[in-house]
Protein backbone atom coordinates (compact mmCIF):
# COMPACT_ATOMS: atom_id res chain seq x y z
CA UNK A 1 44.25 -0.89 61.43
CA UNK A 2 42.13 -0.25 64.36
CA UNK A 3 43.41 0.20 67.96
CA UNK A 4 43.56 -1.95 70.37
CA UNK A 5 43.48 -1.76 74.20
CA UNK A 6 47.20 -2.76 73.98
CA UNK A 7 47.97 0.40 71.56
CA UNK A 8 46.54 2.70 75.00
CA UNK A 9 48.44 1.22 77.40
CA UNK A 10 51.83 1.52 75.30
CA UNK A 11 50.94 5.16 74.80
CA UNK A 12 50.11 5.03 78.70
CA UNK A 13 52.92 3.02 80.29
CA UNK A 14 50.54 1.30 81.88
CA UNK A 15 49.50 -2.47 81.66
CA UNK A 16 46.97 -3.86 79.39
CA UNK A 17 45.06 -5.30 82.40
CA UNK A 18 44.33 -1.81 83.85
CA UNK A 19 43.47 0.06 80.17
CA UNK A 20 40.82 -2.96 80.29
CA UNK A 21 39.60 -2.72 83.97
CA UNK A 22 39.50 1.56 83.16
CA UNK A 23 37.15 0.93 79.91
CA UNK A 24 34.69 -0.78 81.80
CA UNK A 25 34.86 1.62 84.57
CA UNK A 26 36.06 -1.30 87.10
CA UNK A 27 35.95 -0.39 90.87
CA UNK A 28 39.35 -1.45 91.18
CA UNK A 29 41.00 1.76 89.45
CA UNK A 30 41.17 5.30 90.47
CA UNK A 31 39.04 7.45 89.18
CA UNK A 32 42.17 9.54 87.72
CA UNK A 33 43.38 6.73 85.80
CA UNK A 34 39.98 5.93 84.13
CA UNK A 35 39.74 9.45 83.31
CA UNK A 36 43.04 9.21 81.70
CA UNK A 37 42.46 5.70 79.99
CA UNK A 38 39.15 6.85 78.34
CA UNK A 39 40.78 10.42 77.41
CA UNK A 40 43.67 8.91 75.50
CA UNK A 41 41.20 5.78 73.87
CA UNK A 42 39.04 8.87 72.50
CA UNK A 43 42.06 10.35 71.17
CA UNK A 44 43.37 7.30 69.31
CA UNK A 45 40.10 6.68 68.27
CA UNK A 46 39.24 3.40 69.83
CA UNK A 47 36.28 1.50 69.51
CA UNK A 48 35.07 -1.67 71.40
CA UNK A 49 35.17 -4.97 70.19
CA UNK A 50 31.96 -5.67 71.02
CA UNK A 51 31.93 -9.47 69.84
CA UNK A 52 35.37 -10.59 71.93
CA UNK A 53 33.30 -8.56 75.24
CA UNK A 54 30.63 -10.24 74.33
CA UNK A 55 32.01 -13.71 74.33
CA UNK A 56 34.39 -12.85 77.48
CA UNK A 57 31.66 -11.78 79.22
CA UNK A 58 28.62 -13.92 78.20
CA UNK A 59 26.89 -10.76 77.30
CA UNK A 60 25.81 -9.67 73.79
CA UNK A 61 26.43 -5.69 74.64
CA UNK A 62 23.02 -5.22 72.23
CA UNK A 63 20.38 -2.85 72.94
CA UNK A 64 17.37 -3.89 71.25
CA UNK A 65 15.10 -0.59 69.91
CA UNK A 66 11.80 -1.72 69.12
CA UNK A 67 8.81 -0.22 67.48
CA UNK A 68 5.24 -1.95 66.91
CA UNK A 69 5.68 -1.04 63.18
CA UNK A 70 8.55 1.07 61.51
CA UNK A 71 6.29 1.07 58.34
CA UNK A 72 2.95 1.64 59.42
CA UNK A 73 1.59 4.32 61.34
CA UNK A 74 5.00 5.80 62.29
CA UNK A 75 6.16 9.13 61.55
CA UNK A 76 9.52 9.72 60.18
CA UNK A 77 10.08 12.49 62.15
CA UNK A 78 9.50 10.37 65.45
CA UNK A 79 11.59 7.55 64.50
CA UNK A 80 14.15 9.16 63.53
CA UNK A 81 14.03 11.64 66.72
CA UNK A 82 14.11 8.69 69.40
CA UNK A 83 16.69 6.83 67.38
CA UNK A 84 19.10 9.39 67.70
CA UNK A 85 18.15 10.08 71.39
CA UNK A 86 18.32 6.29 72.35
CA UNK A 87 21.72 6.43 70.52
CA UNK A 88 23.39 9.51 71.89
CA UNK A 89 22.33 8.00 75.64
CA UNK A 90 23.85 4.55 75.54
CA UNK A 91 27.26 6.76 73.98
CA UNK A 92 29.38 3.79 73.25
CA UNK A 93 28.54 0.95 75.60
CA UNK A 94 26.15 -1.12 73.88
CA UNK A 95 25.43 -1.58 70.09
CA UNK A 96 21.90 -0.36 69.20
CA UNK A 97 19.98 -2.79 66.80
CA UNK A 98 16.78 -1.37 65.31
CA UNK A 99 13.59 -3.30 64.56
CA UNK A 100 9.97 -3.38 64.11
CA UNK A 101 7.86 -6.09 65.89
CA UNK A 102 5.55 -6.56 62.83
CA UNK A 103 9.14 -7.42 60.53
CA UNK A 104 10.75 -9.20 63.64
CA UNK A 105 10.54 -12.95 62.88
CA UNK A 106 12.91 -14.48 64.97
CA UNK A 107 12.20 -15.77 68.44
CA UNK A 108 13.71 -13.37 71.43
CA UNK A 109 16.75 -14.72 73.20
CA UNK A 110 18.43 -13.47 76.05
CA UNK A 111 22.01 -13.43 74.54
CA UNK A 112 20.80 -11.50 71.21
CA UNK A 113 20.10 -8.27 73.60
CA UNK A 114 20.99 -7.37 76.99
CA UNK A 115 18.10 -4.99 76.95
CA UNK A 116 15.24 -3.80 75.12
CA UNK A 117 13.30 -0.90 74.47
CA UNK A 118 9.74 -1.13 73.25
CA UNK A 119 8.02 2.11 71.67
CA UNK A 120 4.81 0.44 71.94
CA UNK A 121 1.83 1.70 70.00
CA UNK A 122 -0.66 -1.08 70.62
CA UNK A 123 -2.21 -3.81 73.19
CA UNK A 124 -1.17 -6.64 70.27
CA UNK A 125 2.84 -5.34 71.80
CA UNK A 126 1.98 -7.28 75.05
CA UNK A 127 2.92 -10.68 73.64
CA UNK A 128 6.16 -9.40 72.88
CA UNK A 129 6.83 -7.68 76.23
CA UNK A 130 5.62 -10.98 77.77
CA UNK A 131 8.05 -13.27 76.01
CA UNK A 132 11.04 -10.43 76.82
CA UNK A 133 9.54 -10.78 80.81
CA UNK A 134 8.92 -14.84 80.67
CA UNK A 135 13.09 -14.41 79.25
CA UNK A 136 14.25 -11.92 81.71
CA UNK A 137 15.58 -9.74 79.16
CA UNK A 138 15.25 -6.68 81.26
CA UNK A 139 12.61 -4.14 78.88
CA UNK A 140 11.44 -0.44 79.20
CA UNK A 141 8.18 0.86 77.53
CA UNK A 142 7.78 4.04 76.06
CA UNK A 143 4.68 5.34 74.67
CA UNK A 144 2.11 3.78 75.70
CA UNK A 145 1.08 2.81 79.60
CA UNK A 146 0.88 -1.22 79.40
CA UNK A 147 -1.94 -2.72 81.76
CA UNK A 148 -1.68 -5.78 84.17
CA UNK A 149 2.38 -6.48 82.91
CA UNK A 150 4.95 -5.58 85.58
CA UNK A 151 6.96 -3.71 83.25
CA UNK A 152 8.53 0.11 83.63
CA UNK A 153 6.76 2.39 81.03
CA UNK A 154 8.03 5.98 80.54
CA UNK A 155 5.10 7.97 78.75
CA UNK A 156 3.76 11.70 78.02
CA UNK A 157 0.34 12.64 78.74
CA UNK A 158 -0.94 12.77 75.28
CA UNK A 159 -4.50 12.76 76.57
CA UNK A 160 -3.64 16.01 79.27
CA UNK A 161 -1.70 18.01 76.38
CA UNK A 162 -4.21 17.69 73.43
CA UNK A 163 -6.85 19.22 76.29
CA UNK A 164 -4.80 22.12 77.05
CA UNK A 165 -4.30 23.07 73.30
CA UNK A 166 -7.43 22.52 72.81
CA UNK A 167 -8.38 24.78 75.25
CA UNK A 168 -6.25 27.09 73.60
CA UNK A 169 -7.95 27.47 70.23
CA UNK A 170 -11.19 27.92 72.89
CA UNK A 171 -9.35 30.75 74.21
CA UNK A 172 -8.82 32.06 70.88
CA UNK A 173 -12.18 32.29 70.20
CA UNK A 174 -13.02 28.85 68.25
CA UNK A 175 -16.00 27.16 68.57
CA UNK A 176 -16.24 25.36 65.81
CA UNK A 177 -13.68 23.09 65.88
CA UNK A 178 -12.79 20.04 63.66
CA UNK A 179 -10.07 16.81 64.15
CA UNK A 180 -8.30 14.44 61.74
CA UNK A 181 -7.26 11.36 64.02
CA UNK A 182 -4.87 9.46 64.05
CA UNK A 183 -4.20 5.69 63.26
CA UNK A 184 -7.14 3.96 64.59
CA UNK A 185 -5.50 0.83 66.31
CA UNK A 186 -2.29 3.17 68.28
CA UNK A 187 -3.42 3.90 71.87
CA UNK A 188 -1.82 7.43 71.21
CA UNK A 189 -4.61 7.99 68.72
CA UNK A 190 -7.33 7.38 71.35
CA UNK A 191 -5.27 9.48 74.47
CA UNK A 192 -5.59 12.16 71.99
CA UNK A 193 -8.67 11.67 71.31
CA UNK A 194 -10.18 11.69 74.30
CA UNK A 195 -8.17 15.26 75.01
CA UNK A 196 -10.19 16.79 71.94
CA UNK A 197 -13.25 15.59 73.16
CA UNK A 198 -13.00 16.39 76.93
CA UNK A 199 -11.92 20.22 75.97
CA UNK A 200 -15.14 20.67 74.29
CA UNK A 201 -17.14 19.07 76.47
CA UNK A 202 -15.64 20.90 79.14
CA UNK A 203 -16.60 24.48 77.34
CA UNK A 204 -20.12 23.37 76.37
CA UNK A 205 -19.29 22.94 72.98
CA UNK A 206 -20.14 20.08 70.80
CA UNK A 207 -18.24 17.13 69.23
CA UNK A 208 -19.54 16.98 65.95
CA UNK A 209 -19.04 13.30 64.15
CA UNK A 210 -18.56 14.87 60.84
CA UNK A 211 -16.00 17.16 61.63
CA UNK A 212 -13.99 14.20 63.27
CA UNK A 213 -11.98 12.92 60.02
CA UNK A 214 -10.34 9.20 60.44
CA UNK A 215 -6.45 9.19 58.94
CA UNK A 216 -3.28 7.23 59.90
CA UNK A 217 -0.35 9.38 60.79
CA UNK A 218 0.79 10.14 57.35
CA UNK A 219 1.24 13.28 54.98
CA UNK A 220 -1.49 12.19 52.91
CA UNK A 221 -4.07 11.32 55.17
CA UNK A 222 -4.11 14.54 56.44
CA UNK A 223 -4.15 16.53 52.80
CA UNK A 224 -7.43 13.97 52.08
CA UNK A 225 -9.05 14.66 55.57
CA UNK A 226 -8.85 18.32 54.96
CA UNK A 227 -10.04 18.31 51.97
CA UNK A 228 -13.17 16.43 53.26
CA UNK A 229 -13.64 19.18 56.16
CA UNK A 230 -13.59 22.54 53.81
CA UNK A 231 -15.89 20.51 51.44
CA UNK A 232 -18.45 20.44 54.29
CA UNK A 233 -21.49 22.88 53.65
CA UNK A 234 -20.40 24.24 57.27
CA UNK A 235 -16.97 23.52 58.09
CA UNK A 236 -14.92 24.44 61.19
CA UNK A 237 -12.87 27.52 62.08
CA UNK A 238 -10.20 25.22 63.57
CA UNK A 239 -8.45 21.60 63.04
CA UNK A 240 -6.74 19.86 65.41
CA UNK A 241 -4.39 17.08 63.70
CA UNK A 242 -3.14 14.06 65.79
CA UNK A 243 0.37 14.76 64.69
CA UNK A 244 2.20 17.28 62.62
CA UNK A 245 2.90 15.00 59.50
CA UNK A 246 -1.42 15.03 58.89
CA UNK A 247 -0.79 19.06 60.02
CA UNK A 248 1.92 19.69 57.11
CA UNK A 249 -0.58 17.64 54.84
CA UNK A 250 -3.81 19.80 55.68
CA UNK A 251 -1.75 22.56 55.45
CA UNK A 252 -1.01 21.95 51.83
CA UNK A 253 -4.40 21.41 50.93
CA UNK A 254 -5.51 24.15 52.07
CA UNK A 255 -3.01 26.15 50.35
CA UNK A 256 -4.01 24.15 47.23
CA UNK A 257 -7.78 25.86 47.96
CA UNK A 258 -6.26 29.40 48.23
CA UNK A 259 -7.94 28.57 52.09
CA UNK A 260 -5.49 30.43 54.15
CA UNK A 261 -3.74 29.84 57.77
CA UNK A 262 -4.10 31.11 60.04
CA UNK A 263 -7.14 33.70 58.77
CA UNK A 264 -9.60 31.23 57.39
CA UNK A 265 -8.88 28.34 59.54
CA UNK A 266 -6.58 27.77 62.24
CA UNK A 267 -4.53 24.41 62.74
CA UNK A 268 -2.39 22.69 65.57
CA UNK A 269 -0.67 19.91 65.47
CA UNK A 270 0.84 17.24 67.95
CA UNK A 271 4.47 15.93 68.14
CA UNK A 272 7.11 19.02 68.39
CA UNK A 273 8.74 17.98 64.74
CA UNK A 274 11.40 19.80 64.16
CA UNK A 275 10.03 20.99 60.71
CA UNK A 276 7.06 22.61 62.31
CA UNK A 277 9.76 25.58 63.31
CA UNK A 278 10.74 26.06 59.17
CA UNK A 279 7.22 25.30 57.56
CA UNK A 280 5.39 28.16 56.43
CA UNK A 281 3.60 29.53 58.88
CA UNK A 282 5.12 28.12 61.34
CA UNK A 283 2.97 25.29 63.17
CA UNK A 284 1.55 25.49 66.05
CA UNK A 285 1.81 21.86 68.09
CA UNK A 286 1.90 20.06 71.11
CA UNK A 287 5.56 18.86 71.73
CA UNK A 288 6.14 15.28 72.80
CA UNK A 289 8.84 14.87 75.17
CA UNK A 290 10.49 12.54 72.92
CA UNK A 291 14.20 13.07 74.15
CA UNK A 292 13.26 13.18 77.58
CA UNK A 293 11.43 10.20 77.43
CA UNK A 294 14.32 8.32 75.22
CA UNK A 295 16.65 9.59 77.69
CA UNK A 296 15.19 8.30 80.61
CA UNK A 297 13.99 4.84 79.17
CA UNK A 298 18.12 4.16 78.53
CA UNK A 299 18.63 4.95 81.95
CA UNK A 300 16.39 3.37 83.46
CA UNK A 301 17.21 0.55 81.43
CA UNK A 302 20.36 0.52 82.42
CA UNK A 303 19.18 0.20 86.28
CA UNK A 304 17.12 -3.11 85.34
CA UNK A 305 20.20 -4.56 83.54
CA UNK A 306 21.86 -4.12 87.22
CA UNK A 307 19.20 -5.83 88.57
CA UNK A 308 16.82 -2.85 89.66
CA UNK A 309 13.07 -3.92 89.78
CA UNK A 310 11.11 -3.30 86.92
CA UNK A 311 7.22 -1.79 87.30
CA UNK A 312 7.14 2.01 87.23
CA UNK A 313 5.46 4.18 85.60
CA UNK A 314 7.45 7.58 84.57
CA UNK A 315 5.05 10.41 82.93
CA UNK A 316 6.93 13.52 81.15
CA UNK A 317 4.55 16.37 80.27
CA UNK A 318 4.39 17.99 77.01
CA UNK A 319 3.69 21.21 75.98
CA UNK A 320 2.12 23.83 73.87
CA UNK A 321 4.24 25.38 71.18
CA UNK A 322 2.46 29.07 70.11
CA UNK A 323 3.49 28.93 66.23
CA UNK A 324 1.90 30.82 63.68
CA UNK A 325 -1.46 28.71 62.47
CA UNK A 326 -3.30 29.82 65.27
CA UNK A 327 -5.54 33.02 65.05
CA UNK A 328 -8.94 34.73 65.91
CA UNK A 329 -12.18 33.34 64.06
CA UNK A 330 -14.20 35.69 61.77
CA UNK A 331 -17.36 35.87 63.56
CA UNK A 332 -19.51 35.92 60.64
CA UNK A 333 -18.53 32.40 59.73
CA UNK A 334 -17.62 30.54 63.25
């Protein structure tokens, strides 16, 4: 039988009325007594009733977590990683209902969420964040900076990162260096683009159209684009991959080829996955700040659900993780 708010304030001595007011950290109870309350509910292992709040309240006590596509174009790795961020922020004050815009058929209402949070991908998202607006069900954007919608987006810069480890395999001694993008339609796969491409221009070096090899995101897209690279007459000393999934996939090709990594060609990939610290070598990436990002999207969702204005525009950097997959060109081939 569960507990009820009744069950804490027996165990308390306290009234009902009070347990309640503590819970939903009311103004009109000492800060020692909430303490208390939400000490002894955790204890007796309460859990909100979500539904009778909901109807008391005229509030559905739903977070929405979107994504432009949970089957297409979206890693694993990074679902799973902001799902469990989102989650861990909100603790237990809302529910958290998952869903992907391209699978979400029902039309948005403001009491099925009292929030949302988009990890938007793509411009065709802005239909979506305009019927959430047009509803004023407050919304945060991660992801991807939206254009001409008064919205708050919280985003890394993809574009900035891929540059600097870019730069990196420069530094190394590359100059012959080769990409496998990522899915064509995501903005993140043109940010990162355009980071590839400025760090060679910037060094003199050219982008070469055959060494840039189109994939989606996935395992296997980046096993066939490498495969299409080392089958080049002259192929590149060093890959860049537009995530790490298309990194662990190139990676196994070239193991398939008896090609080895770091000595015969060096690869980095983008995202931070946690598997790039237990793959063998070790990858070397550009981490995403997804948990900071997730982190601060809740909370600043939380401020537009208090009726805070909506419109900014939050960057979080990333950064350049030094695995093992990275080493020094053999001059007679680069």
């Amino acid at each position: 039988m569960s507990v009820t708010i009744k069950d804490i304030a027996k165990q308390l001595g306290i009234s009902h009325t009070t347990v309640s007011r503590a819970l939903n950290n009311s103004p009109l109870i000492r800060e020692e007594t909430k303490q208390k309350v939400q000490k002894m509910a955790k204890k007796m292992g309460y859990s909100p009733n979500y539904s009778a709040k909901a109807l008391v309240n005229a509030r559905s006590y739903n977070i929405g977590l979107f994504f432009s596509s949970i089957v297409h174009g979206t890693s694993p790795d990074f679902f799973h990683e902001i799902i469990k961020c989102v989650s861990s922020e909100i603790e237990d004050q809302y529910n958290l209902v998952v869903h992907g815009i391209d699978v979400f058929f029902q039309e948005l209402h403001p009491h099925h969420f009292d929030g949302i949070i988009l990890v938007s991908q793509s411009e065709k998202d802005d239909d979506f964040i305009r019927s959430a607006l047009e509803k004023k069900i407050p919304i945060v954007v991660i992801n991807r900076k939206v254009e001409n919608l008064q919205v708050t987006n919280i985003i890394s810069d993809d574009e900035e990162g891929v540059r600097l480890g870019v730069e990196y395999l420069i530094v190394k001694g590359h100059r012959n260096i080769g990409m496998i993008e990522g899915k064509e339609s995501f903005e993140s796969s043109v940010e990162r683009k355009k980071g590839f491409t400025k760090a060679l221009i910037k060094h003199g070096l050219c982008v070469r159209p055959e060494w840039c090899i189109s994939g989606d995101y996935s395992a296997m897209s980046g096993y066939k684009g490498m495969k299409k690279l080392v089958q080049q007459k002259l192929r590149p000393t060093a890959v860049f991959c537009a995530n790490d999934e298309m990194a662990f996939g190139a990676m196994k090709a070239l193991a398939q080829l008896g090609i080895s990594v770091p000595l015969d060609i060096s690869l980095l990939g983008f995202d931070g996955s946690l598997f790039a610290t237990y793959s063998t070598p070790a990858l070397s990436t550009i981490r995403k700040p997804i948990d900071e990002m997730s982190k601060t999207a809740v909370q600043y969702l939380k401020r537009l659900i208090k009726g805070e204005m909506n419109g900014q525009v939050i960057y979080r950097k990333t950064k350049l993780i030094k695995g093992e997959t990275i080493g020094i060109p053999d001059r007679d081939h680069s």
